[in-house]
Structure formats: C-alpha cells, structure tokens
C-alpha atoms as a PDB file:
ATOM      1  CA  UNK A   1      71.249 -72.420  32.488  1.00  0.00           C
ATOM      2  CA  UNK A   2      71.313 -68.885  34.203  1.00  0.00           C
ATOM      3  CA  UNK A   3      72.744 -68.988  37.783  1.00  0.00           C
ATOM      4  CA  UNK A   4      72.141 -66.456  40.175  1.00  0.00           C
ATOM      5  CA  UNK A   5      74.665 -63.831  41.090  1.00  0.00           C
ATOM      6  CA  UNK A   6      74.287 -60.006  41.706  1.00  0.00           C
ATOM      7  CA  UNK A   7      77.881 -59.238  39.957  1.00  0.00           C
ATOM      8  CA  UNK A   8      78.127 -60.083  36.563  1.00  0.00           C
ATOM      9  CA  UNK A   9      76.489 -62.871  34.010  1.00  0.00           C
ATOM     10  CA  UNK A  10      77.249 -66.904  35.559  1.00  0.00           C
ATOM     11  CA  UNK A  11      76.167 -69.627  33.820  1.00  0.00           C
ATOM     12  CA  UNK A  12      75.879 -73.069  35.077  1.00  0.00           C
ATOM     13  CA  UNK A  13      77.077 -75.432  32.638  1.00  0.00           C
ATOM     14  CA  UNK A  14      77.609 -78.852  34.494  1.00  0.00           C
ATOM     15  CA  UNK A  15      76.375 -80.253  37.248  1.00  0.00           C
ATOM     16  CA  UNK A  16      78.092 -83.860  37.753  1.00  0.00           C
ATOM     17  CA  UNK A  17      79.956 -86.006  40.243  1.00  0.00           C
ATOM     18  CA  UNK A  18      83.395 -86.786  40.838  1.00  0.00           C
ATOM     19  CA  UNK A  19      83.699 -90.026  42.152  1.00  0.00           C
ATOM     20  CA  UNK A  20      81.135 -88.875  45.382  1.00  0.00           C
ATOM     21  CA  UNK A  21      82.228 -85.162  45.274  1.00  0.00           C
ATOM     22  CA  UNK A  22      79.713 -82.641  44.001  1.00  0.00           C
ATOM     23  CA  UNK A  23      81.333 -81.265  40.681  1.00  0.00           C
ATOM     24  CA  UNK A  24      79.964 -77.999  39.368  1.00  0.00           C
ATOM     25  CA  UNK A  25      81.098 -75.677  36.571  1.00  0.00           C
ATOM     26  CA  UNK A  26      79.828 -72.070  35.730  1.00  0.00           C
ATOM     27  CA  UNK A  27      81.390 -69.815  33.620  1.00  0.00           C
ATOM     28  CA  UNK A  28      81.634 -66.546  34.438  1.00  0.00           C
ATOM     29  CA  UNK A  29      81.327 -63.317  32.061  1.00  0.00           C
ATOM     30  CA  UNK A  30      82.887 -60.031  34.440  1.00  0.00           C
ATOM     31  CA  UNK A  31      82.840 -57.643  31.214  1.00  0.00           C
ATOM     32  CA  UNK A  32      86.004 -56.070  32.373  1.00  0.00           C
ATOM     33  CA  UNK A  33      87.854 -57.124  29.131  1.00  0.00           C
ATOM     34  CA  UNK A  34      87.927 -55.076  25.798  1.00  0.00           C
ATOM     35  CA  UNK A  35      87.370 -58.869  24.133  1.00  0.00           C
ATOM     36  CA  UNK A  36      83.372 -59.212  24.852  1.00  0.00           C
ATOM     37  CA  UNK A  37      83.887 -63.460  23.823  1.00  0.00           C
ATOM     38  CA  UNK A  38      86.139 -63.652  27.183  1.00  0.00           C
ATOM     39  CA  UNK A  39      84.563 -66.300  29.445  1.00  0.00           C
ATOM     40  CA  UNK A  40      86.177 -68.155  32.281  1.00  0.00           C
ATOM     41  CA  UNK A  41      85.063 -71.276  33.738  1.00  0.00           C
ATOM     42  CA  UNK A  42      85.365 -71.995  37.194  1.00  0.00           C
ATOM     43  CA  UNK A  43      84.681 -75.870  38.981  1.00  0.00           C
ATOM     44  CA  UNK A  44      82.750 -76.031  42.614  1.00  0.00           C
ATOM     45  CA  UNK A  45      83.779 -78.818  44.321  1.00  0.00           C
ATOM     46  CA  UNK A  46      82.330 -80.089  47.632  1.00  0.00           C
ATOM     47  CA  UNK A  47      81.753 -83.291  49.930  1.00  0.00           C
ATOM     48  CA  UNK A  48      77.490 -83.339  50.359  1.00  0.00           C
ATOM     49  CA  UNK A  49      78.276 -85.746  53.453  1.00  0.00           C
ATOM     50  CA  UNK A  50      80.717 -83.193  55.087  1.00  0.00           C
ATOM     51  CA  UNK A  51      78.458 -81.179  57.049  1.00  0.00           C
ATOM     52  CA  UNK A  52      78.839 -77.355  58.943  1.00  0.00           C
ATOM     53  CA  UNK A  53      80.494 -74.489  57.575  1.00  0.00           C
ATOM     54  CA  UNK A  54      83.059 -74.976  54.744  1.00  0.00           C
ATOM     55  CA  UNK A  55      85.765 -72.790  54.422  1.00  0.00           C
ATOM     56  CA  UNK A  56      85.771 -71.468  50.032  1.00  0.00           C
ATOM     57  CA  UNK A  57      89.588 -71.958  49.203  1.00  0.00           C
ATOM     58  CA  UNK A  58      90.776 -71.422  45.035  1.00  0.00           C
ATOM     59  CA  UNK A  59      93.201 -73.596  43.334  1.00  0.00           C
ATOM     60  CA  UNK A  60      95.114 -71.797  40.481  1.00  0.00           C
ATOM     61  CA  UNK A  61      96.747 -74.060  38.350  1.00  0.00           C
ATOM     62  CA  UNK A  62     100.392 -73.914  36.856  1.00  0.00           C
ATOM     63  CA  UNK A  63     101.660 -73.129  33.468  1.00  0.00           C
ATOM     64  CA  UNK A  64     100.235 -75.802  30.374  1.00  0.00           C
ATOM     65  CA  UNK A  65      97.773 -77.163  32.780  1.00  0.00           C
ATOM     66  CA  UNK A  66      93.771 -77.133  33.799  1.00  0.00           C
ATOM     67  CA  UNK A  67      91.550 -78.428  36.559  1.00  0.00           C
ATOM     68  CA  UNK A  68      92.476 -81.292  36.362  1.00  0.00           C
ATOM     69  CA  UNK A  69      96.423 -80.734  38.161  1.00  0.00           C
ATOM     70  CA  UNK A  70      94.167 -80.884  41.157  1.00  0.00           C
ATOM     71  CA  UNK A  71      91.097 -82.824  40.381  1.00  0.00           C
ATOM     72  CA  UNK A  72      90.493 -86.456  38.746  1.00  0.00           C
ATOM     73  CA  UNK A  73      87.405 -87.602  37.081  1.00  0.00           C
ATOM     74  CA  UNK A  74      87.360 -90.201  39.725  1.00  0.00           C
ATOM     75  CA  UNK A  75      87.435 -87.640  42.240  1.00  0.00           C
ATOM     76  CA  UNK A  76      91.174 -87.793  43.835  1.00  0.00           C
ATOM     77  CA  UNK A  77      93.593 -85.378  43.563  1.00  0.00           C
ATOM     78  CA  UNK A  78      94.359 -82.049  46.243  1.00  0.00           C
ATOM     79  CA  UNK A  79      91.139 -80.669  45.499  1.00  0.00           C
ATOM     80  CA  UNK A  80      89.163 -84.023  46.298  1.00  0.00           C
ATOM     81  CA  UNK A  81      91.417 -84.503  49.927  1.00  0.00           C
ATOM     82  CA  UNK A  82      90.180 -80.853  50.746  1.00  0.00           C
ATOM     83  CA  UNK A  83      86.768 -80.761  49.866  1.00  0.00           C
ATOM     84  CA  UNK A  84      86.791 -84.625  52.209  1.00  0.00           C
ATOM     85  CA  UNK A  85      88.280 -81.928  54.940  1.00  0.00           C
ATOM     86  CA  UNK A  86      85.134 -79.679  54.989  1.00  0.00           C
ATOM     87  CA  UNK A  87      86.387 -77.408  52.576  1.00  0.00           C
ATOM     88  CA  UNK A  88      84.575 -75.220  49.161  1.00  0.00           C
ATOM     89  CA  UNK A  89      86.786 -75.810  46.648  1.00  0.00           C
ATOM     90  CA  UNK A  90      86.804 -73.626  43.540  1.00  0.00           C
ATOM     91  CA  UNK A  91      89.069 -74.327  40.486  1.00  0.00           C
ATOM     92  CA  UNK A  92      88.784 -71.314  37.776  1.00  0.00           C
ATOM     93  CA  UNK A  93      90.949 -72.493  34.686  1.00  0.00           C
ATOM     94  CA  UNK A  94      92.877 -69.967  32.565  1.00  0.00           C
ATOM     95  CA  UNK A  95      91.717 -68.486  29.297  1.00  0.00           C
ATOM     96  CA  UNK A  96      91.354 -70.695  26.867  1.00  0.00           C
ATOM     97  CA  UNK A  97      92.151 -73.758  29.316  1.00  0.00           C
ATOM     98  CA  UNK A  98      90.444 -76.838  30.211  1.00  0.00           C
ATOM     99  CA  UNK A  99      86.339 -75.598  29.801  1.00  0.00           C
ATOM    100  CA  UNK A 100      87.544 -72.075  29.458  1.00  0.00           C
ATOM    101  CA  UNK A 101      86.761 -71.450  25.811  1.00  0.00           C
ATOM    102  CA  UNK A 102      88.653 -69.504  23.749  1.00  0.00           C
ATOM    103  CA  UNK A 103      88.312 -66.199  22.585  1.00  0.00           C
ATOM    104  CA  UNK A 104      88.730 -63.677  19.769  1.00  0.00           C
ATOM    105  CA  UNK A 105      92.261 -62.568  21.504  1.00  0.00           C
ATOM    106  CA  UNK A 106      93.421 -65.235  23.143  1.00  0.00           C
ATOM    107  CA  UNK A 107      97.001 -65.379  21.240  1.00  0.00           C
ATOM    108  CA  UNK A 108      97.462 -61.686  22.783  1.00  0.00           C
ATOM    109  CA  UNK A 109      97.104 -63.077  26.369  1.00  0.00           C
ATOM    110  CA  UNK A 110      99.931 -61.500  28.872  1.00  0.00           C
ATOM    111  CA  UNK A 111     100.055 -62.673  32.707  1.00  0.00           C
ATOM    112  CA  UNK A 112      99.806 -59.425  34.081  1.00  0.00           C
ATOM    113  CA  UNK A 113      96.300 -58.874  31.671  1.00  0.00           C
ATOM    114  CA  UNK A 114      94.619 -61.768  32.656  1.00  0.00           C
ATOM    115  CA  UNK A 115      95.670 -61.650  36.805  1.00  0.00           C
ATOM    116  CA  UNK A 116      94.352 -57.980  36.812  1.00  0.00           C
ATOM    117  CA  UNK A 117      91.188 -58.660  34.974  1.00  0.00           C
ATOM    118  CA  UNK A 118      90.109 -62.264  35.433  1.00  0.00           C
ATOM    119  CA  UNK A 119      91.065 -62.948  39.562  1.00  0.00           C
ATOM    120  CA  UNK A 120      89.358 -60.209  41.424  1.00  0.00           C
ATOM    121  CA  UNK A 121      86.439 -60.924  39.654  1.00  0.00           C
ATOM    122  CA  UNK A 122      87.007 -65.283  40.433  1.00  0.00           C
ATOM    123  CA  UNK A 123      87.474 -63.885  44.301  1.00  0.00           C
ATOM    124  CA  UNK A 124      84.183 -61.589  44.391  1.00  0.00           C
ATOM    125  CA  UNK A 125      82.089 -64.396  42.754  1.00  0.00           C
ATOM    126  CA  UNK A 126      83.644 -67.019  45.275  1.00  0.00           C
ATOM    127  CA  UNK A 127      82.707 -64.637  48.184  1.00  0.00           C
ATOM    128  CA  UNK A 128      79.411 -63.881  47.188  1.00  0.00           C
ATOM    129  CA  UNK A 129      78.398 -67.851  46.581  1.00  0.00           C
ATOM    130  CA  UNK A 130      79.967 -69.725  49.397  1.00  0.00           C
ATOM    131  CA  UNK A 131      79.472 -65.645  51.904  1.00  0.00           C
ATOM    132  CA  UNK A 132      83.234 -66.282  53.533  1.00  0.00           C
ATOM    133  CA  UNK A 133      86.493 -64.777  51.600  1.00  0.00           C
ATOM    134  CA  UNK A 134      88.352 -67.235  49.755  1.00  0.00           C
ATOM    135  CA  UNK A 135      92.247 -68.442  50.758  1.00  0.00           C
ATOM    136  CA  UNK A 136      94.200 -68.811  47.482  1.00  0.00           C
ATOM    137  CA  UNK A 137      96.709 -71.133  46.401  1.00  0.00           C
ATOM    138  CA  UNK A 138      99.048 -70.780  43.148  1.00  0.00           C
ATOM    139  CA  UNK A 139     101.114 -73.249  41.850  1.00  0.00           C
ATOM    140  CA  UNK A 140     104.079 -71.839  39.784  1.00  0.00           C
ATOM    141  CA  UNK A 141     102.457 -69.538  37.076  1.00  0.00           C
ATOM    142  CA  UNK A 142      99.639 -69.853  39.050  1.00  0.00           C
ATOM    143  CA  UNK A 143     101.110 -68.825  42.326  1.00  0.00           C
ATOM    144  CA  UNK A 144     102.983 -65.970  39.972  1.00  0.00           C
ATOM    145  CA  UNK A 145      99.049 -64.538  38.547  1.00  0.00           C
ATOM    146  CA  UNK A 146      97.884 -64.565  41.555  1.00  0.00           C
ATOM    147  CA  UNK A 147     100.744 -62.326  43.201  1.00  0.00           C
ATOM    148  CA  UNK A 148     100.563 -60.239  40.545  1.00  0.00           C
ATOM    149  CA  UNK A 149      96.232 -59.543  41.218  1.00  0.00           C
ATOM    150  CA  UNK A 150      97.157 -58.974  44.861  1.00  0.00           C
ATOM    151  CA  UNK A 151     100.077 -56.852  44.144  1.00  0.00           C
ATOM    152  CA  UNK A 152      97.828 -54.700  41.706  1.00  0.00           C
ATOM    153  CA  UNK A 153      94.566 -54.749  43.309  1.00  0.00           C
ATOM    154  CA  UNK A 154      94.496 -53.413  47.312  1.00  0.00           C
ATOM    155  CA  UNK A 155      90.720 -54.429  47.393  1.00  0.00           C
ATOM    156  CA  UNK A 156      91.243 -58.202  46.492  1.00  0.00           C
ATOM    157  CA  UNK A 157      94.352 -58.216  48.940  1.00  0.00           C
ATOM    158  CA  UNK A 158      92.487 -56.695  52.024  1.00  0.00           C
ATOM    159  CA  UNK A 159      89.890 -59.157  51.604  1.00  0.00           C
ATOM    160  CA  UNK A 160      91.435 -62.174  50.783  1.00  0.00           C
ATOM    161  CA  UNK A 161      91.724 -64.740  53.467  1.00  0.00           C
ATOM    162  CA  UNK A 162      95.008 -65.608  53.014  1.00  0.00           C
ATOM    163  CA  UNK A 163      97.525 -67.046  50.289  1.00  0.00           C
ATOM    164  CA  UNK A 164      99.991 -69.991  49.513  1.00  0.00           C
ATOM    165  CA  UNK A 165     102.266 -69.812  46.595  1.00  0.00           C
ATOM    166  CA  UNK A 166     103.261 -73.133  45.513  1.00  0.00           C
ATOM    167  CA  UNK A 167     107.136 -73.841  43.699  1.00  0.00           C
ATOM    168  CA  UNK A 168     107.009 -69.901  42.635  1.00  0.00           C
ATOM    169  CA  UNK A 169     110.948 -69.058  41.468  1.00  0.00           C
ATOM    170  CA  UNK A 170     111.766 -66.207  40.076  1.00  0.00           C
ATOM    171  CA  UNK A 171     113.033 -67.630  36.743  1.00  0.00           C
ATOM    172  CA  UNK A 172     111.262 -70.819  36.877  1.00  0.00           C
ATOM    173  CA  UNK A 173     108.480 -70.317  33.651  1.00  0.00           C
ATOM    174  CA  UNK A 174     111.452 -69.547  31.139  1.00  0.00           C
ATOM    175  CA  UNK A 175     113.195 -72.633  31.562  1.00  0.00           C
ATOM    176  CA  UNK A 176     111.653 -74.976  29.497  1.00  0.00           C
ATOM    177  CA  UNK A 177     112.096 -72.637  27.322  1.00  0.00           C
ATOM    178  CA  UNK A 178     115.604 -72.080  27.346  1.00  0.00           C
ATOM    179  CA  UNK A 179     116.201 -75.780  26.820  1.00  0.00           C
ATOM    180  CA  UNK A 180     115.258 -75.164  23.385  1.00  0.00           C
ATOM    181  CA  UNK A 181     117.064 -74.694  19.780  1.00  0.00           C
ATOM    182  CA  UNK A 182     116.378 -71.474  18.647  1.00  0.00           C
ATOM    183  CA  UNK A 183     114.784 -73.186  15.243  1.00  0.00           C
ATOM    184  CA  UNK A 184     112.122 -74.139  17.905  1.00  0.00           C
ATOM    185  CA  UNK A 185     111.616 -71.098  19.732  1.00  0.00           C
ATOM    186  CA  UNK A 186     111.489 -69.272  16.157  1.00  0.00           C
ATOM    187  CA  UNK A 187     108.664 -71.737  15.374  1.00  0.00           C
ATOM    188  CA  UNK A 188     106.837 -71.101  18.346  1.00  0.00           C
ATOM    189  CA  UNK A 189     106.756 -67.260  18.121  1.00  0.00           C
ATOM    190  CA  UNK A 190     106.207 -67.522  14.786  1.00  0.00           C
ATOM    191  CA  UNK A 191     102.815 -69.567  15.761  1.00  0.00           C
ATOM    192  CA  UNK A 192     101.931 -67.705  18.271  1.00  0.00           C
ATOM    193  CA  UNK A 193     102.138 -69.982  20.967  1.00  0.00           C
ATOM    194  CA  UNK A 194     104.168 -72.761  22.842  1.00  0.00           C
ATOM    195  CA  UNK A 195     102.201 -75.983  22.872  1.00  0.00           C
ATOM    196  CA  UNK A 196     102.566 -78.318  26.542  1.00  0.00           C
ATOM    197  CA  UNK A 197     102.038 -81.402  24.699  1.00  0.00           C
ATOM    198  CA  UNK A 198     103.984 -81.284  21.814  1.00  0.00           C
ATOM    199  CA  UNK A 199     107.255 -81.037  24.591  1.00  0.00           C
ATOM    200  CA  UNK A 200     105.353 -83.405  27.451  1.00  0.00           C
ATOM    201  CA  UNK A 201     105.018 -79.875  29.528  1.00  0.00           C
ATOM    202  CA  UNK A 202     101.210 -80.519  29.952  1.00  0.00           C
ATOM    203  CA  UNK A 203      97.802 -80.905  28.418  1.00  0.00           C
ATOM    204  CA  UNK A 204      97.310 -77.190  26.858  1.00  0.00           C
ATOM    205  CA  UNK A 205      98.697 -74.422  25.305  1.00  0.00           C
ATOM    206  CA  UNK A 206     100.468 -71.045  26.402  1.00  0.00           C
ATOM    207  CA  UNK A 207     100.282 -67.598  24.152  1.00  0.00           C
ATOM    208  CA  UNK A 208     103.803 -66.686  23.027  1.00  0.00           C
ATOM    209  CA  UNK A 209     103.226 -63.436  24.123  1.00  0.00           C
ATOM    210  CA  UNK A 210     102.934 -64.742  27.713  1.00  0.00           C
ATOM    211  CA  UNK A 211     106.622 -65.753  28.018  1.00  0.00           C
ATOM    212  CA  UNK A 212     107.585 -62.483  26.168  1.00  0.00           C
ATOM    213  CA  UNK A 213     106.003 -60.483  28.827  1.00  0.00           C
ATOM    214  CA  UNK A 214     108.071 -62.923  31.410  1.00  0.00           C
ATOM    215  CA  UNK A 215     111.350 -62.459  30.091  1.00  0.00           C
ATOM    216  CA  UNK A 216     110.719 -58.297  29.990  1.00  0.00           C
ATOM    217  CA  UNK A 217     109.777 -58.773  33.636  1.00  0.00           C
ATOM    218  CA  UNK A 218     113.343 -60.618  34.299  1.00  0.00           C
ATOM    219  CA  UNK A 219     115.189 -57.805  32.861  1.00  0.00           C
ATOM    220  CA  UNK A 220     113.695 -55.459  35.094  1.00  0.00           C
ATOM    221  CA  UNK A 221     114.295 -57.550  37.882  1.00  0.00           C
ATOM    222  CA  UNK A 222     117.862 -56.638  37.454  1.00  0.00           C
ATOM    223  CA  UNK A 223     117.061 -52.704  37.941  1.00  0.00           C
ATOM    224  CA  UNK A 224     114.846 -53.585  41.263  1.00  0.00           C
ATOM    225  CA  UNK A 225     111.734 -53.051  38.853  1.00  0.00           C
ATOM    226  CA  UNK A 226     109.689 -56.077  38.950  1.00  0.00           C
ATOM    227  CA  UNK A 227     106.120 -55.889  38.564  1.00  0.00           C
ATOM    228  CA  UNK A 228     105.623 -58.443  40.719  1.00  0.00           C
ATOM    229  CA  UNK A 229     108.542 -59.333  43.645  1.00  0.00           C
ATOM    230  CA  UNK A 230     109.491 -55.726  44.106  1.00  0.00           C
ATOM    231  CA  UNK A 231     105.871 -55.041  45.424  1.00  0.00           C
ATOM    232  CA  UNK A 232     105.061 -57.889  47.711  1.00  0.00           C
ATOM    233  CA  UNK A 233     106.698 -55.915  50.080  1.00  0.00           C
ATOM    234  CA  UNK A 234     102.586 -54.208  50.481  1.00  0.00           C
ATOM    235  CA  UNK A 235     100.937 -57.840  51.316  1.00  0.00           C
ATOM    236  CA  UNK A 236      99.552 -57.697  54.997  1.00  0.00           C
ATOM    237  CA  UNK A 237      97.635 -61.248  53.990  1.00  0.00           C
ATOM    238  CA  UNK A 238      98.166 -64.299  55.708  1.00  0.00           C
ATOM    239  CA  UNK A 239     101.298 -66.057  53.480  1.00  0.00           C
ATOM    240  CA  UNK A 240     102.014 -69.604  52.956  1.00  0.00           C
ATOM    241  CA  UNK A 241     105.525 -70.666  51.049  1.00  0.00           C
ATOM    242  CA  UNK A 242     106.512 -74.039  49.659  1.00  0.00           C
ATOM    243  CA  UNK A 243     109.485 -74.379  47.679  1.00  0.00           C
ATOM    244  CA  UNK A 244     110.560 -77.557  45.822  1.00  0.00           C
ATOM    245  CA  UNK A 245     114.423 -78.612  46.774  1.00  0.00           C
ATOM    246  CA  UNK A 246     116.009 -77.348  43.557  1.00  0.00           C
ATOM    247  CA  UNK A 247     114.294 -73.959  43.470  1.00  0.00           C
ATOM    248  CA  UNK A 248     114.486 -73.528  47.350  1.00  0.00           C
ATOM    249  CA  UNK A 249     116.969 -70.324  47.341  1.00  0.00           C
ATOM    250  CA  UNK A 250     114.981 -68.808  44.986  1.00  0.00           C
ATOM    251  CA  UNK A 251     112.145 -69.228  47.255  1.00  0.00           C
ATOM    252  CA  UNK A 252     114.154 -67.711  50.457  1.00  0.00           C
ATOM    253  CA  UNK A 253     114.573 -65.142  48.091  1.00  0.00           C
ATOM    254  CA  UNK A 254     111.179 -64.788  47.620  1.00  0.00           C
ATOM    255  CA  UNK A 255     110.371 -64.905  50.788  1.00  0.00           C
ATOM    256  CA  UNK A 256     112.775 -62.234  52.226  1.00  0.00           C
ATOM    257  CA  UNK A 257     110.618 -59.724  50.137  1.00  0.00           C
ATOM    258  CA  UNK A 258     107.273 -60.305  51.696  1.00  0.00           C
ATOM    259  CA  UNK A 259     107.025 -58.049  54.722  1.00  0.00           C
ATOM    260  CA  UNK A 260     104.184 -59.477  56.250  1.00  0.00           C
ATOM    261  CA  UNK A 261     103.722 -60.470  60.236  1.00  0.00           C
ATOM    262  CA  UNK A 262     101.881 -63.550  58.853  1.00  0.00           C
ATOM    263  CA  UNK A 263     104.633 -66.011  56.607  1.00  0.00           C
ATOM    264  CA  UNK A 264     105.621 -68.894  56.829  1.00  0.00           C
ATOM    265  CA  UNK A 265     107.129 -71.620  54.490  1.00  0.00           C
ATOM    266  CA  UNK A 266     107.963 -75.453  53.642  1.00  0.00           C
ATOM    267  CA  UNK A 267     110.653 -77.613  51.569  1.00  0.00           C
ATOM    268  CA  UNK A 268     109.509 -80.130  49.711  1.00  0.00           C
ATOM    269  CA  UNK A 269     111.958 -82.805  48.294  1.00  0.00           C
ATOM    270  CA  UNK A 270     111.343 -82.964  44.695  1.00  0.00           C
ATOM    271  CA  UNK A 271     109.236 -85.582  43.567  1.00  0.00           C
ATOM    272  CA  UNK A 272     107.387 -85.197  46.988  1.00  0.00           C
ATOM    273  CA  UNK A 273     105.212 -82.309  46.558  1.00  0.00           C
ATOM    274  CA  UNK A 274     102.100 -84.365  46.186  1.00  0.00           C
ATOM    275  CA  UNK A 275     102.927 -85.001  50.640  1.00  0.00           C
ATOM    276  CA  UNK A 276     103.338 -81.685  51.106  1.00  0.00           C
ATOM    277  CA  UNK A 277     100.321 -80.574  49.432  1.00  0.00           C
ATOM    278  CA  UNK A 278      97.533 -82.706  50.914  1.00  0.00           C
ATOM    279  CA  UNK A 279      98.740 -85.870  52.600  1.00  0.00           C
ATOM    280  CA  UNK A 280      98.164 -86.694  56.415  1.00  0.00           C
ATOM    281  CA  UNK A 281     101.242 -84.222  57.133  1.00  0.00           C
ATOM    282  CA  UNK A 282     100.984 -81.746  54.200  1.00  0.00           C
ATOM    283  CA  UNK A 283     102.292 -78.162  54.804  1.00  0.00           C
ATOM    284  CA  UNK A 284      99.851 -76.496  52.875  1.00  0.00           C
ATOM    285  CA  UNK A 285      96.682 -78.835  54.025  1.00  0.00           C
ATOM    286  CA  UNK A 286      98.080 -78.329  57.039  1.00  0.00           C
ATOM    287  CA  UNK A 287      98.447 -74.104  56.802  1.00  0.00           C
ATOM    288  CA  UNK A 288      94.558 -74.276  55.377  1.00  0.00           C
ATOM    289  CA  UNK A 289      93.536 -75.698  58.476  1.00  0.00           C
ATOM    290  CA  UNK A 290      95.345 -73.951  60.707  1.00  0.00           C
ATOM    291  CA  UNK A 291      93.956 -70.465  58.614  1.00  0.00           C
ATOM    292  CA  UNK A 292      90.043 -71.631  58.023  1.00  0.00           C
ATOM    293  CA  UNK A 293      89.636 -73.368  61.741  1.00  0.00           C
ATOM    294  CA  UNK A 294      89.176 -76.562  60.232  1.00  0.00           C
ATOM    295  CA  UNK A 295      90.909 -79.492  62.074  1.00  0.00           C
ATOM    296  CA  UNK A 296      89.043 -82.393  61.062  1.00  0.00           C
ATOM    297  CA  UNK A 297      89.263 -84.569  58.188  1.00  0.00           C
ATOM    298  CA  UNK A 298      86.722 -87.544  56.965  1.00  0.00           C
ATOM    299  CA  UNK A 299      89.522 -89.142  54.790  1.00  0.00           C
ATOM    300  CA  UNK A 300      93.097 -88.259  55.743  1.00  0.00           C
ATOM    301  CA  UNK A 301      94.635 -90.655  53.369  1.00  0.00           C
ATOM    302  CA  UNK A 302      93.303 -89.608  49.929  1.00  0.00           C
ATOM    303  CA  UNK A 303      95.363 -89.877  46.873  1.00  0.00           C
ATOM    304  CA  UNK A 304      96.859 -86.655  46.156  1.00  0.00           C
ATOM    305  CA  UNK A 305      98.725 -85.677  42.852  1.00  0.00           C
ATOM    306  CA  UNK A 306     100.205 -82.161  41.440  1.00  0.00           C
ATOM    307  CA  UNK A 307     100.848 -83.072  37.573  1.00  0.00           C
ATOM    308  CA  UNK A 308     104.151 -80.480  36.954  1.00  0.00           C
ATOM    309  CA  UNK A 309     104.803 -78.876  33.298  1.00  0.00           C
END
C-alpha cells in the first residue's frame, strides 16, 4: 500500500496494535544508495487516547538488536511509556534488521555508510509526517550512527531537535569481540558476519565489515583523527548523556568533546538503565520532556526495558 510523502517512495506495510498503542510500519526507499534493493523500515508508534500535539522523537537501536529493544508486542517497553506521555514515536531498524529486509550488499555494510545515507533521510520523512523536527536517541551503536549523521551532515544537525546518546564509549562495540579466540573471530570474517545469537549478544546479525571499519576508527583515535569524537566539537544541538557505571569515564570523556551551550548528562548504575530511561524519574524521559514541553504523563509507571547485546 502506497503512502503519501513528497520525498521519496513509503510504503505502508502494517497497520496493527500494540497492546492499545497504534503500531505502524512503512518502509522507506530514499534512492541515495548505489544498492537500488536498499529499503528501511521504520515503526510509528502513538497513544490514539493521548490527545494535542505530540512531540516526533526516534529511537535508534544498539548493536545485534531491532525494534523491539524498545517496543513489546504487548505494547511495553521505552517506546510504549513515551508514546503514553504524548509523544510520536518512530523506530527505523537497521539494514537488514528486524522488518528491514535485506539487500544485494548487505555483507558490505560500514557504520559510517549507512548513518550518512539512511538517517537524514529517517529525520526528513519523520518531519514531514508528524510537521515538528524529531529529538533523537541512540543507544550504543545506535547513539554512535547517529553522531556520526550529525557530525557529517550540517543540514540534519541544524534541524534536529535535539539528541541523547545512550551508554556510547569509545571502545565499547569491540568488546565482545575481543573476548573471543581468534579461531572464532577467523570464522566470523571468514563468513562475513558476527551473528548476536549464536554468542547471546542479541536477536540479529552484524556485517563483519562493520567492526572492521570500528577498529580502523580506534586507531585513528590515537592520532586525534576520529571520524566521529574529534568532530562533535561542531554540534550546537540540544545534548543529552547517559553513561552506564562501568563505561562512565569514557562517557566524561565523551562529553568533554561536545562544545555545545546545551549538555547535560546522567549515571546509571548498571543493571538500572531501564529507570533511567523511562521510569517515573528517568533522565532521559525526563530530558524529552523538559526539550518537547511535554510535562504530563497518562501512565507514569509503565514497564520499561532496554534488552543490551
């Protein structure tokens, strides 16, 4: 089913329910890549009893995961507590991910390919449908993509609303990893790809020539040449920070790079990060209010869950 939109082919694929939330998927088709079978699907989710203006705000998932790290069938989960607050929640899933189908060149994936190409388009289609700017939040690789877009793009970081990053250390994505013989990481490359559930990381796959694009960005890291934390320095957006316990002075690190008048940051105890994200105290619910005007919630006490990798 053909749904309208001014920018680029969107097709709406599902329209269902979770639990009593609104649950909509379209997949989108920019043409910006060289691989004409790319298509990304993205997941609407909204409260029909939560009236006014709703504030569009985009979950990007972390490394090995989908939509569902914020979204249950039964409807619970960070996505369902915001779209209770009043706000449009959008959940794109990476290439090849969750409904995101693969495509003729998906084991050729890099971060840096996908960010540039697949989230300015996610933040021009959110603008045009819900006609407000969209706030992001990343978690981990997530929060890592989507730094990278801003960093790359000045057009999708003068317009977007604002940004939290989510458990983003510098050397965080490589650990797994590292924890591995090197008969398994020889298997892996020789695959093609690292797979989350074979090692309980999470439900889906990663291209091996993801993490070989991460571990070239940690040697330049060492010469001040980072594609990514030696430019945040030109981010004038809003910035929201929350750091799990053992990662925290990477975080600070982080932090100390962003030069922006608008930061600020949070701790979460590990094993807690499901509080800070959406409970009645959460940081970043709490930041997303505070940024979108939205102070009022129709159920405060939600279950709220952030599945790591």
């Amino acid at each position: 089913m053909n749904s309208s939109s001014r920018l680029f082919p969107v097709s709406l694929m599902n329209a269902d329910f979770a639990g009593e939330l609104h649950e909509d998927v379209y997949q989108l088709n920019p043409g910006v890549s060289p691989d004409r079978t790319l298509r990304i699907n993205i997941t609407r989710v909204i409260d029909p009893s939560t009236p006014g203006y709703r504030q569009p705000v985009i979950l990007l998932h972390s490394e090995f995961n989908n939509r569902r790290q914020w979204l249950t069938p039964e409807g619970e989960g960070f996505a369902a507590v915001l779209a209770r607050a009043g706000f449009d929640v959008w959940l794109p899933e990476a290439r090849g991910h969750g409904l995101s189908p693969d495509h003729d060149r998906w084991s050729a994936n890099t971060l840096s390919v996908s960010a540039s190409e697949d989230l300015p388009a996610i933040q021009a289609f959110v603008a045009e449908q819900s006609g407000t700017e969209p706030i992001w939040v990343g978690a981990e690789l997530g929060g890592l993509a989507l730094a990278y877009a801003l960093t790359h793009d000045p057009r999708m970081a003068e317009t977007a609303a604002g940004a939290a990053f989510i458990d983003v250390a510098t050397a965080h994505w490589l650990s797994n990893l590292g924890r591995l013989g090197l008969k398994q990481r020889w298997l892996m490359k020789r695959a093609g790809f690292a797979d989350g559930m074979a090692f309980n990381w999470g439900p889906e796959r990663e291209p091996w020539s993801l993490f070989t694009e991460l571990y070239q960005w940690r040697r330049l890291a060492k010469k001040s040449q980072h594609p990514v934390y030696d430019r945040l320095e030109t981010l004038r957006l809003p910035v929201f920070l929350l750091a799990v316990k053992d990662s925290e002075r990477d975080t600070h690190i982080l932090q100390s790079r962003f030069k922006t008048d608008s930061i600020a940051s949070a701790v979460a105890a590990p094993g807690a990060a499901e509080a800070a994200l959406g409970g009645k105290t959460g940081s970043v619910r709490q930041w997303l209010q505070e940024k979108a005007g939205t102070t009022t919630s129709k159920t405060s006490d939600s279950h709220v869950s952030l599945t790591s990798s």
